[in-house]
N, C-alpha and C. Protein backbone atom coordinates (compact mmCIF):
# COMPACT_ATOMS: atom_id res chain seq x y z
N UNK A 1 -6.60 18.04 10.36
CA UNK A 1 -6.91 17.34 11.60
C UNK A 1 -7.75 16.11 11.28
N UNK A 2 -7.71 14.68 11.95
CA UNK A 2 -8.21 13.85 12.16
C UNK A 2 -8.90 13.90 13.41
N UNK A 3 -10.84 12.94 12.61
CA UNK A 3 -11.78 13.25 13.86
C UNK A 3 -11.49 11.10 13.68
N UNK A 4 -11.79 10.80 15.50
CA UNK A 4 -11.95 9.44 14.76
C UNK A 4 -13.31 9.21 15.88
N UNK A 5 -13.69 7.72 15.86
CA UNK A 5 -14.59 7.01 16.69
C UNK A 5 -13.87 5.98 16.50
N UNK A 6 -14.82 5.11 18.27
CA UNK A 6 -14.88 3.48 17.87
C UNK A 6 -15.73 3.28 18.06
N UNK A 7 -16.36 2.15 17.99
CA UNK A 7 -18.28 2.01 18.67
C UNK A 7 -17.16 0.13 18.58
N UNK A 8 -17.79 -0.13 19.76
CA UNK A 8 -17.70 -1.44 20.45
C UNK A 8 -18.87 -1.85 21.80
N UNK A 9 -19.65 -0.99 21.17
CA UNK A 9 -20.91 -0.72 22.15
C UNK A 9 -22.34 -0.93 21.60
N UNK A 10 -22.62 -0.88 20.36
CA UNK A 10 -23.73 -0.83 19.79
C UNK A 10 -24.37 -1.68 19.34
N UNK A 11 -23.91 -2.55 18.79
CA UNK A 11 -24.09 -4.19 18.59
C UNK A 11 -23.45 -5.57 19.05
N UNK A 12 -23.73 -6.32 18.97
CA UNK A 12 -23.40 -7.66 19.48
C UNK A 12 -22.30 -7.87 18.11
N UNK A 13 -22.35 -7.64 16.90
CA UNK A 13 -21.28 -8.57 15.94
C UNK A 13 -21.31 -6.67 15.14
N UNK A 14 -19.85 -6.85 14.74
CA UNK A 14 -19.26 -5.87 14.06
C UNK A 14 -18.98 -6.77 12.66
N UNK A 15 -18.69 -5.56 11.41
CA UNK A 15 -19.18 -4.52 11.48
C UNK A 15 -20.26 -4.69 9.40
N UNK A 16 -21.02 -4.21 9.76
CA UNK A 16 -22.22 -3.94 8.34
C UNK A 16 -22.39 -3.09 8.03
N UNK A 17 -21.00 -2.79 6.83
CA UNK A 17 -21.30 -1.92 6.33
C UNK A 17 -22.31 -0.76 5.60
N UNK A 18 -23.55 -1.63 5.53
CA UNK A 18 -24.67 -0.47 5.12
C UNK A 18 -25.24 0.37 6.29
N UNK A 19 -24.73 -0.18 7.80
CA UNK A 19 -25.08 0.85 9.02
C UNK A 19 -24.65 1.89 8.98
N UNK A 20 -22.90 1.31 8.77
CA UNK A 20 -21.94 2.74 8.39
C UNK A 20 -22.40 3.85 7.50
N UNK A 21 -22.59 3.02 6.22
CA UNK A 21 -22.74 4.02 5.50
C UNK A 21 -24.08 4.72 5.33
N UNK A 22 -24.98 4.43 5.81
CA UNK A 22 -26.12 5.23 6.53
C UNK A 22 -25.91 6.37 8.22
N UNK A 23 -25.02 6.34 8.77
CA UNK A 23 -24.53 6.83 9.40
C UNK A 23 -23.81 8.42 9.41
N UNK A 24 -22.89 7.84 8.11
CA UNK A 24 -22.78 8.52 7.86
C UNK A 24 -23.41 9.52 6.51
N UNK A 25 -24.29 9.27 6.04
CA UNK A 25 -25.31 9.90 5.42
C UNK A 25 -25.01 9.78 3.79
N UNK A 26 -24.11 8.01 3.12
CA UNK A 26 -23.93 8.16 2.07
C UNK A 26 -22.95 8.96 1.80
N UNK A 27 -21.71 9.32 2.67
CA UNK A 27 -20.84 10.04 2.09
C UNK A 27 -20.22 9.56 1.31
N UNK A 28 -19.77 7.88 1.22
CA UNK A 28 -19.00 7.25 0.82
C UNK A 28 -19.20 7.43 -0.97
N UNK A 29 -19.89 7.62 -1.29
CA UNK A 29 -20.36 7.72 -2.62
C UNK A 29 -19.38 8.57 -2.94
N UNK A 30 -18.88 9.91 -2.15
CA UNK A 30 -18.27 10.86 -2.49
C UNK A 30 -16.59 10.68 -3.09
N UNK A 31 -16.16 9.29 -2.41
CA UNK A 31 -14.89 9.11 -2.79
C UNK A 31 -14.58 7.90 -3.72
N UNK A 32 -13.26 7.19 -3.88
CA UNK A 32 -13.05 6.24 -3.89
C UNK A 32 -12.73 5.23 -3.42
N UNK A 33 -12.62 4.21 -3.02
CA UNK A 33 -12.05 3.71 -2.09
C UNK A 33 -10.41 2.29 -2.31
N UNK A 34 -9.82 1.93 -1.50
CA UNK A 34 -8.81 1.35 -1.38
C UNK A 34 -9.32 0.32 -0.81
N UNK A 35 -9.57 -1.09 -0.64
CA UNK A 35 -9.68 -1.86 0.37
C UNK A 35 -8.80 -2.90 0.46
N UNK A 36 -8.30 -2.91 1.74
CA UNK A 36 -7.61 -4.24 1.86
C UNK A 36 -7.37 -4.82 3.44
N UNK A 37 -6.85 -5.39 3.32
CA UNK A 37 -6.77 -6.89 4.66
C UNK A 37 -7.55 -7.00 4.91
N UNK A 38 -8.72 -7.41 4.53
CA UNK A 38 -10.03 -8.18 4.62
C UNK A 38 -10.57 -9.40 4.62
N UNK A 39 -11.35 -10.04 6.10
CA UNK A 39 -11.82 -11.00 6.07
C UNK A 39 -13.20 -10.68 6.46
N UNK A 40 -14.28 -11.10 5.48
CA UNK A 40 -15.58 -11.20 5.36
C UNK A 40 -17.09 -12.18 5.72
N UNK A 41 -17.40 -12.19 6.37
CA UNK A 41 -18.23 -13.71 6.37
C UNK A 41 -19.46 -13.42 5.06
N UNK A 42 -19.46 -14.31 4.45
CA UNK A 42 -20.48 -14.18 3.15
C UNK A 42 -21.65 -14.35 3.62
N UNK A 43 -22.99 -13.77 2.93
CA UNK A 43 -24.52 -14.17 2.67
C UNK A 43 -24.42 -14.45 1.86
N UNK A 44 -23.61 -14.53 0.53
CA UNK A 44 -24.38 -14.88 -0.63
C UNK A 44 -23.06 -14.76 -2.13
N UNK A 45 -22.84 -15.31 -2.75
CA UNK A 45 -21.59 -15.08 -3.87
C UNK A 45 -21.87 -13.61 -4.53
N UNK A 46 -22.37 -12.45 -4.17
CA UNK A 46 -22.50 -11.36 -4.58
C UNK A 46 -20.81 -11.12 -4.44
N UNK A 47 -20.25 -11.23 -3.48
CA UNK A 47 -18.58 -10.47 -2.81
C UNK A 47 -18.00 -11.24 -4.29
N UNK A 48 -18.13 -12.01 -5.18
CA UNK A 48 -17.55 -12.67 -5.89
C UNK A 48 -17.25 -11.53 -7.08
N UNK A 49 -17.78 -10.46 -6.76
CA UNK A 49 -17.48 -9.21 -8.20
C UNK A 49 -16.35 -8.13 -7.07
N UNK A 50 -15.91 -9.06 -6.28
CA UNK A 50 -14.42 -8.17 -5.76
C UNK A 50 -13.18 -9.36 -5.73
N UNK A 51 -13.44 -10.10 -6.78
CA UNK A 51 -12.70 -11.11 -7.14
C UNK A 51 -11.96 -11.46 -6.04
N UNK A 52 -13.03 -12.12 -4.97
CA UNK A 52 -12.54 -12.83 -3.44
C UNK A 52 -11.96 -14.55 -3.55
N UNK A 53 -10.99 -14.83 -2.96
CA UNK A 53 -10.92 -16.63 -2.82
C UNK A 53 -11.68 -16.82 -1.33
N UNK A 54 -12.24 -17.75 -1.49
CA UNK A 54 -13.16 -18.52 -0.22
C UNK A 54 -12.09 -19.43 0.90
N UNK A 55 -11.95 -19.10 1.81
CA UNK A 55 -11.39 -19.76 2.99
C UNK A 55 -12.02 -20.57 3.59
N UNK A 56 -13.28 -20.84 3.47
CA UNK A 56 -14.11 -21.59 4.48
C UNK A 56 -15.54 -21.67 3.86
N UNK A 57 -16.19 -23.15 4.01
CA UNK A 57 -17.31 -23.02 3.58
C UNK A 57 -18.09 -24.21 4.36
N UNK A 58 -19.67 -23.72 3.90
CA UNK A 58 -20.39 -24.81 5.15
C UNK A 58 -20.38 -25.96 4.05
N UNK A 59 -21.04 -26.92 5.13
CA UNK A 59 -20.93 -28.17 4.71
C UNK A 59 -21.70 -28.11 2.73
N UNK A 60 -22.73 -27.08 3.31
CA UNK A 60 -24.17 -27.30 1.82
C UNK A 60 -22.75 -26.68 0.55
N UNK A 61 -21.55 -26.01 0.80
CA UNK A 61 -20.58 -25.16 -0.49
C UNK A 61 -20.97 -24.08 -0.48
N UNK A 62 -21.69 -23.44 0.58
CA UNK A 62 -21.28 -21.75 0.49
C UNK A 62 -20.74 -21.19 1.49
N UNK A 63 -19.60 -20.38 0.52
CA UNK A 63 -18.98 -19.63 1.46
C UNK A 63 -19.29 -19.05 3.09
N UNK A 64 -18.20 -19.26 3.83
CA UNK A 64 -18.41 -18.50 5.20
C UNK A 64 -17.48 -17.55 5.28
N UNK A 65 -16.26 -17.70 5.52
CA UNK A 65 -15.22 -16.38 5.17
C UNK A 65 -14.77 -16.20 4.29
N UNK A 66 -14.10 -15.00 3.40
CA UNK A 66 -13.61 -14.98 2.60
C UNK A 66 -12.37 -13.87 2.89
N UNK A 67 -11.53 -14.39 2.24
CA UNK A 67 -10.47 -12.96 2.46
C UNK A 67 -10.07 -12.83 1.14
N UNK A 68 -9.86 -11.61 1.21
CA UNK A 68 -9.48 -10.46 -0.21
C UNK A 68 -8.31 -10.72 -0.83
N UNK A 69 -8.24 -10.74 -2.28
CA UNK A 69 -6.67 -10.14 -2.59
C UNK A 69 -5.93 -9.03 -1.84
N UNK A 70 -4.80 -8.73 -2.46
CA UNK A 70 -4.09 -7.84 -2.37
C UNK A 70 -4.76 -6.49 -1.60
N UNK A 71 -5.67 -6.40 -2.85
CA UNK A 71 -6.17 -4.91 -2.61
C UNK A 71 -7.35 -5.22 -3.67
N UNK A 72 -8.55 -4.00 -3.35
CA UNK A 72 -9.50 -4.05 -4.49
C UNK A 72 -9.69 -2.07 -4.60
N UNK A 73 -9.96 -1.75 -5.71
CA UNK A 73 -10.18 -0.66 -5.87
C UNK A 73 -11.18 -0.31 -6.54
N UNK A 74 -12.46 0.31 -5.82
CA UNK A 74 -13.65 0.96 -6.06
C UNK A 74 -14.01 2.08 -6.05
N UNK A 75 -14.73 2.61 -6.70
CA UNK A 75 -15.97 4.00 -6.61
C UNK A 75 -16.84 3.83 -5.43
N UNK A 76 -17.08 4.86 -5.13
CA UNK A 76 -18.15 4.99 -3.82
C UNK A 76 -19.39 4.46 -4.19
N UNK A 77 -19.68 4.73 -5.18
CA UNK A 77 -21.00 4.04 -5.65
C UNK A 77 -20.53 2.62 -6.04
N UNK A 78 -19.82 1.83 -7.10
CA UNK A 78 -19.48 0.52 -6.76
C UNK A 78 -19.48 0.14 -5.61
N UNK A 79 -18.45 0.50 -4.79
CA UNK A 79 -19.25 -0.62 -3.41
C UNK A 79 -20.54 -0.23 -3.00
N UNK A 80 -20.95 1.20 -2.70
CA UNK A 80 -22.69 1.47 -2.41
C UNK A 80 -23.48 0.19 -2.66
N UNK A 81 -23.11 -0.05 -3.79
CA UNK A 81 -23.83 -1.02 -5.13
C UNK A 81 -23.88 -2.58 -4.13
N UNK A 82 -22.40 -3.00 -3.90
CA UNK A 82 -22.02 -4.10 -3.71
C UNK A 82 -23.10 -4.18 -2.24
N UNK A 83 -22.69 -3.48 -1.44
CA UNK A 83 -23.08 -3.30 0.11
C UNK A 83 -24.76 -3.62 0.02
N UNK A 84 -25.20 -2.83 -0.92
CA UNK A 84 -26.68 -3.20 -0.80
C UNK A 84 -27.08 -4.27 -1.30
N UNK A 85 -25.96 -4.98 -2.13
CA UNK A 85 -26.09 -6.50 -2.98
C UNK A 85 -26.08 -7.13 -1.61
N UNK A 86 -25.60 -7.21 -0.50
CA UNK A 86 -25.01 -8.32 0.17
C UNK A 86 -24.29 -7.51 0.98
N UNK A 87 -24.94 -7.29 2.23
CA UNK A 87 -24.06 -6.31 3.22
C UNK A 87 -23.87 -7.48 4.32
N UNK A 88 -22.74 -7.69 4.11
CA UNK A 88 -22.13 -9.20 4.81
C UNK A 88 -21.08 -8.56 5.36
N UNK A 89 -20.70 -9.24 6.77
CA UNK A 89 -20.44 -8.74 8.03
C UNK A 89 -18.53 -9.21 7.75
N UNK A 90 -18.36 -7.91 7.94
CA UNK A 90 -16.40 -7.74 7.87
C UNK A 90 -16.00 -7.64 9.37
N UNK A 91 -15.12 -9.10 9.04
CA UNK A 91 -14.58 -9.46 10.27
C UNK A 91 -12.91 -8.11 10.70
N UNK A 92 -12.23 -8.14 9.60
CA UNK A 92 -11.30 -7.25 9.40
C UNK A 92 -11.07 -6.31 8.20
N UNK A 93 -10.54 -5.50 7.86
CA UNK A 93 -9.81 -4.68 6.66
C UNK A 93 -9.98 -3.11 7.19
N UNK A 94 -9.72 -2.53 6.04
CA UNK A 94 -9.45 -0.97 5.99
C UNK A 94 -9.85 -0.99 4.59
N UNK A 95 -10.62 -0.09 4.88
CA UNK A 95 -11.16 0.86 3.61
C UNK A 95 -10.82 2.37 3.17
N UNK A 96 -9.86 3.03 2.88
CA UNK A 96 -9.88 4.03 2.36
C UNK A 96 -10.11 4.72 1.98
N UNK A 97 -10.64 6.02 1.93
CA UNK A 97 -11.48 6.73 1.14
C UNK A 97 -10.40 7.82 0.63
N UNK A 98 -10.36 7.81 -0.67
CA UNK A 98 -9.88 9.16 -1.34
C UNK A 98 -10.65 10.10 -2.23
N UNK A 99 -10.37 10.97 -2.47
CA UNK A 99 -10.76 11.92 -3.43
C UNK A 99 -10.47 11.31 -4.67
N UNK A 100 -11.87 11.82 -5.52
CA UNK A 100 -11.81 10.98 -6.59
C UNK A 100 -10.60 11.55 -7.67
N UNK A 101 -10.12 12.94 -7.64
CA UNK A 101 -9.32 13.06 -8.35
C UNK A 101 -7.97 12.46 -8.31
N UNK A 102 -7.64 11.64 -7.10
CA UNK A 102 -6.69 11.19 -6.87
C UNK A 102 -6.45 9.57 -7.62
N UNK A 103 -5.70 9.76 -8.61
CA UNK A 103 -5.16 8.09 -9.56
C UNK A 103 -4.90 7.35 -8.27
N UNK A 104 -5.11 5.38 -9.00
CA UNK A 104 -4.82 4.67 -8.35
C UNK A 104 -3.00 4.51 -8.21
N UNK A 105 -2.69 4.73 -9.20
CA UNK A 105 -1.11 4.54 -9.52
C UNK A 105 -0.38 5.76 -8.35
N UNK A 106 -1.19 7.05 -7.84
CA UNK A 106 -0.79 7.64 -6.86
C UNK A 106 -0.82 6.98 -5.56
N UNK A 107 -1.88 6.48 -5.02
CA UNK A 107 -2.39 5.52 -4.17
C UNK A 107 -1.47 4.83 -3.86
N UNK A 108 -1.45 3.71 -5.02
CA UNK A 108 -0.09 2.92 -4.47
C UNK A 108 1.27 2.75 -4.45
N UNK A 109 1.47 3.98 -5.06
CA UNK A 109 2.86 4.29 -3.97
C UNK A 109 3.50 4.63 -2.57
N UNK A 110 2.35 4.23 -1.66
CA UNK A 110 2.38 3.94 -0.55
C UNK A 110 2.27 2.68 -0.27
N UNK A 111 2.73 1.88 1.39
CA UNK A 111 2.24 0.59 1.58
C UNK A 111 0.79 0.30 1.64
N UNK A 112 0.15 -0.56 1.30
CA UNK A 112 -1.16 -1.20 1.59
C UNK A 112 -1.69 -0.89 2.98
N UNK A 113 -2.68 -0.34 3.34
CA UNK A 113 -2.97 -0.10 4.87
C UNK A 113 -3.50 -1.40 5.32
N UNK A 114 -3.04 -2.35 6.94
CA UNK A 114 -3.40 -3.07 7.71
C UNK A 114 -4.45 -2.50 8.73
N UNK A 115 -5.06 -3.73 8.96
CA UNK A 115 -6.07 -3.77 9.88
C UNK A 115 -5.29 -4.20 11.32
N UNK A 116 -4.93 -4.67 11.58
CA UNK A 116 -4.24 -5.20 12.15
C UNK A 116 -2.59 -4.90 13.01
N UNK A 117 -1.99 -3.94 12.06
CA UNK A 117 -0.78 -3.57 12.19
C UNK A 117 -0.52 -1.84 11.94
N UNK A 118 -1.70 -1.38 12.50
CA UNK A 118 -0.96 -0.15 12.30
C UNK A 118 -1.32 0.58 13.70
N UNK A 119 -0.03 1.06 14.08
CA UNK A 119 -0.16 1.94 15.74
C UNK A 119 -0.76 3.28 15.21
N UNK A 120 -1.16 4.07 14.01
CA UNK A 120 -1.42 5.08 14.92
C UNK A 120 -3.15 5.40 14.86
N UNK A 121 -3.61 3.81 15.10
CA UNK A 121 -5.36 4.07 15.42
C UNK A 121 -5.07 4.31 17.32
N UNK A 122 -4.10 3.74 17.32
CA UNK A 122 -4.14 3.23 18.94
C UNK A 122 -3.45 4.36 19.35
N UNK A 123 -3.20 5.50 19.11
CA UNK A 123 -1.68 6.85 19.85
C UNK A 123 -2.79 7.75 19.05
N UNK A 124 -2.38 8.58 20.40
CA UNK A 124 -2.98 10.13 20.08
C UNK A 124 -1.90 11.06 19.49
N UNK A 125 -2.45 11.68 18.60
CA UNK A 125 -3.81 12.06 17.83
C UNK A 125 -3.81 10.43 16.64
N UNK A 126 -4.94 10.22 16.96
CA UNK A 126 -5.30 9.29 16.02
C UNK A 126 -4.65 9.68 14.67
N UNK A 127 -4.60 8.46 13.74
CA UNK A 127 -4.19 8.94 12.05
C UNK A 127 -4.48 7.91 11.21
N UNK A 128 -5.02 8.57 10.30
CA UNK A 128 -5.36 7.83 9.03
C UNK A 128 -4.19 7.09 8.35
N UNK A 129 -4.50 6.17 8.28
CA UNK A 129 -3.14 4.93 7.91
C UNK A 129 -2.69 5.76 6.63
N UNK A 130 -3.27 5.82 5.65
CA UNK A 130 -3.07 5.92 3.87
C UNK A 130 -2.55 7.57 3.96
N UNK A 131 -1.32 7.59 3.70
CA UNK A 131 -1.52 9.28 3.37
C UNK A 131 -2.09 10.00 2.65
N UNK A 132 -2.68 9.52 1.74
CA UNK A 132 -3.57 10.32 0.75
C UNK A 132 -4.98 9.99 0.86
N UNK A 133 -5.31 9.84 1.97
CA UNK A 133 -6.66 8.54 2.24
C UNK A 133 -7.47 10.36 3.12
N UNK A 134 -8.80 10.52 2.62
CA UNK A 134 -9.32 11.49 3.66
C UNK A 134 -10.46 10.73 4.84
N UNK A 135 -10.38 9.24 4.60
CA UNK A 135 -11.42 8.48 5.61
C UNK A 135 -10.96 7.74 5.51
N UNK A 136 -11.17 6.50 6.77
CA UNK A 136 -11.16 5.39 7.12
C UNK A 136 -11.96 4.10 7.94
N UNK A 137 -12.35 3.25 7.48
CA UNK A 137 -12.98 2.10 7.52
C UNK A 137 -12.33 1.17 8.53
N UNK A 138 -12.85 1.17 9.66
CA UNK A 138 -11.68 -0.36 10.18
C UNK A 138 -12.32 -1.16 10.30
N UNK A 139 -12.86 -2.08 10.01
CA UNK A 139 -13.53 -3.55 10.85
C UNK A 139 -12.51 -3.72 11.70
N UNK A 140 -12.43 -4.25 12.99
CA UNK A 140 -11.89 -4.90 13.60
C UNK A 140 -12.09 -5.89 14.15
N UNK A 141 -11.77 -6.92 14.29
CA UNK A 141 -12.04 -8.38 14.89
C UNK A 141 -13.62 -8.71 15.15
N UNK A 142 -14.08 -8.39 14.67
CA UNK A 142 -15.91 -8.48 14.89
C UNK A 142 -15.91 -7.84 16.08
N UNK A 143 -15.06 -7.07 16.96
CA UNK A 143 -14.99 -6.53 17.76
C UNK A 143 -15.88 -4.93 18.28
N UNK A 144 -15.11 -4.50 16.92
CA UNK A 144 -15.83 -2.99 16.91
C UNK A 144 -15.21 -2.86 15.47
N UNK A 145 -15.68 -1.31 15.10
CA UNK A 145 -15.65 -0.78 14.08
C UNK A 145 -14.73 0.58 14.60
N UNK A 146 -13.94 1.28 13.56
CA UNK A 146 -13.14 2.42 13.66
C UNK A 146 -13.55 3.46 12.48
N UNK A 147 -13.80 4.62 12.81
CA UNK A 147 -13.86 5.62 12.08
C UNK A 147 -13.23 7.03 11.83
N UNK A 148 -12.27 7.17 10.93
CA UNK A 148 -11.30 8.28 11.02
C UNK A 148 -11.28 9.57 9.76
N UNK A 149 -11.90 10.64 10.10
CA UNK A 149 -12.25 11.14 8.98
C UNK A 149 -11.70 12.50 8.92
N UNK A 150 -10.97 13.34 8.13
CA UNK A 150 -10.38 14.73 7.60
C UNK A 150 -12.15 15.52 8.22
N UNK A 151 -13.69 15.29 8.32
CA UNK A 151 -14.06 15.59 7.43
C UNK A 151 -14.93 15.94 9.05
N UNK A 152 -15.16 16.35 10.15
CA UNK A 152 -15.22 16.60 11.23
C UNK A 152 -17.30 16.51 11.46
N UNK A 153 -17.83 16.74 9.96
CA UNK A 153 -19.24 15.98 10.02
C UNK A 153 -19.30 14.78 9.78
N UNK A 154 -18.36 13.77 9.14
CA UNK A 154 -18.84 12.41 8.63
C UNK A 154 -18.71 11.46 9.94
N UNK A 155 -17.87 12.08 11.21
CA UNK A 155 -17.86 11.75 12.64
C UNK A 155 -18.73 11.86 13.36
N UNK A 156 -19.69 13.55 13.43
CA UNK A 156 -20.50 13.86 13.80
C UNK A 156 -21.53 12.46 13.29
N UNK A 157 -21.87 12.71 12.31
CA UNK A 157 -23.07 11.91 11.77
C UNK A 157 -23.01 10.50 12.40
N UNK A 158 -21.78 9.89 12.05
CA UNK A 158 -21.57 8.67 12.77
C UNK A 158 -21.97 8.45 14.54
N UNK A 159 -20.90 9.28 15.13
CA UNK A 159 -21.76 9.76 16.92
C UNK A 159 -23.29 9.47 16.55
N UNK A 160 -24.07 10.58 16.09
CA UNK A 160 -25.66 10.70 16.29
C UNK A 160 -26.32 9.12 15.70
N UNK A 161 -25.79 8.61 15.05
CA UNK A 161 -26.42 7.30 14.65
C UNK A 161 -26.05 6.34 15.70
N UNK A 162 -25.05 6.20 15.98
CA UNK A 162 -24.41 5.52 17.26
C UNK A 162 -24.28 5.96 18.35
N UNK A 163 -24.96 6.31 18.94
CA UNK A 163 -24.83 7.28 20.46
C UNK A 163 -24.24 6.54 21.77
N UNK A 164 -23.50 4.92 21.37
CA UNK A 164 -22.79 4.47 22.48
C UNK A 164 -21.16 4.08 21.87
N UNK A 165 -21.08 5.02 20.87
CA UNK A 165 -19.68 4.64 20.20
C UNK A 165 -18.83 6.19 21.02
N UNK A 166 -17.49 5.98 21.15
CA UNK A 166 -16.73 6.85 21.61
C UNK A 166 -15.44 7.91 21.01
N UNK A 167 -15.23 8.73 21.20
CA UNK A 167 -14.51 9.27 20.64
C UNK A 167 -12.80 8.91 20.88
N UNK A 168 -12.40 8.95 19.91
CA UNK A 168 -11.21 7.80 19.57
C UNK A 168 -9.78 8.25 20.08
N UNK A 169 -9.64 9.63 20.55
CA UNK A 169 -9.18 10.14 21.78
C UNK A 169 -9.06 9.82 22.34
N UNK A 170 -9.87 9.72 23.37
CA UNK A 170 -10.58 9.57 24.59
C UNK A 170 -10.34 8.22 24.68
N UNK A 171 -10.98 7.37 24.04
CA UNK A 171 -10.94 6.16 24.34
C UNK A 171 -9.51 5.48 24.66
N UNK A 172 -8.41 6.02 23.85
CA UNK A 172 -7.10 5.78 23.20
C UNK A 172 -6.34 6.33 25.19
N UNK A 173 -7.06 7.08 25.42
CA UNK A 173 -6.58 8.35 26.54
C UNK A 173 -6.70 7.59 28.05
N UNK A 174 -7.86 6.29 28.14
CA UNK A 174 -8.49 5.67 28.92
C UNK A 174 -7.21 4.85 30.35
């Protein structure tokens, strides 16, 4: 079973990732992750060790958005790492979380998960884009954030940190 959330309630600009992952209590460490369709607004050339190209920059030459390759593939603690380098605000992507025993070469023999293009955040029962994915990450449009997890506490935890985010049901059900 999939638990999900959205929170489009809690802040003014989505989404920073070190909220998340305080939220949810550092689980992320636990897996690996997949990331892709990502657009980022930078603080600082730290995102430059997820071998990003720059789309936009201020007048002084530093980056403002950046969007991702293809795909990037990390340890829970690598990004941990990155996030606390420079927890700069994701306009879009999906993040994946797998079990670490699971190879990348398994991974991608599926399509790349979209931010953007996939119906079943929006249809009940919610679903995790990646089939082999046990969590999920959505930035969405600086809009809100999405959370979809196998894992029925890493939801919980998320709710109690966010107490005006909704259950992704429900919301979907509206």
């Amino acid at each position: 079973m999939v638990y999900g959330v959205i929170d489009k309630k809690s802040s003014r600009y989505y989404t920073y990732l070190k909220a998340v992952f305080d939220a949810i209590e550092n689980k992320q460490v636990k897996y690996n992750w997949l990331i892709t369709d990502t657009e980022i607004v930078a603080h600082s050339s730290r995102l430059d060790a997820l071998n990003t190209s720059v789309h936009w920059k201020h007048e002084d030459g530093k980056p403002i958005a950046i969007s991702a390759p293809e795909y990037y593939f990390l340890s829970g603690e690598e990004l941990t790492k990155i996030i606390s380098e420079d927890d700069s605000q994701w306009i879009w992507g999906v993040l994946s979380g797998f079990e670490k025993s699971i190879p990348l070469d398994e991974i991608l023999k599926y399509p790349l998960p979209e931010s953007n293009g996939y119906e079943g955040f929006w249809k009940n029962p919610p679903s995790i884009q990646h089939p082999l994915a046990t969590m999920e990450i959505v930035p969405w449009d600086s809009s809100c954030v999405l959370l979809l997890s196998t894992n029925k506490e890493v939801v919980e935890n998320f709710k109690k940190a966010f107490p005006k985010c909704q259950d992704l049901s429900a919301y979907i059900s509206q």
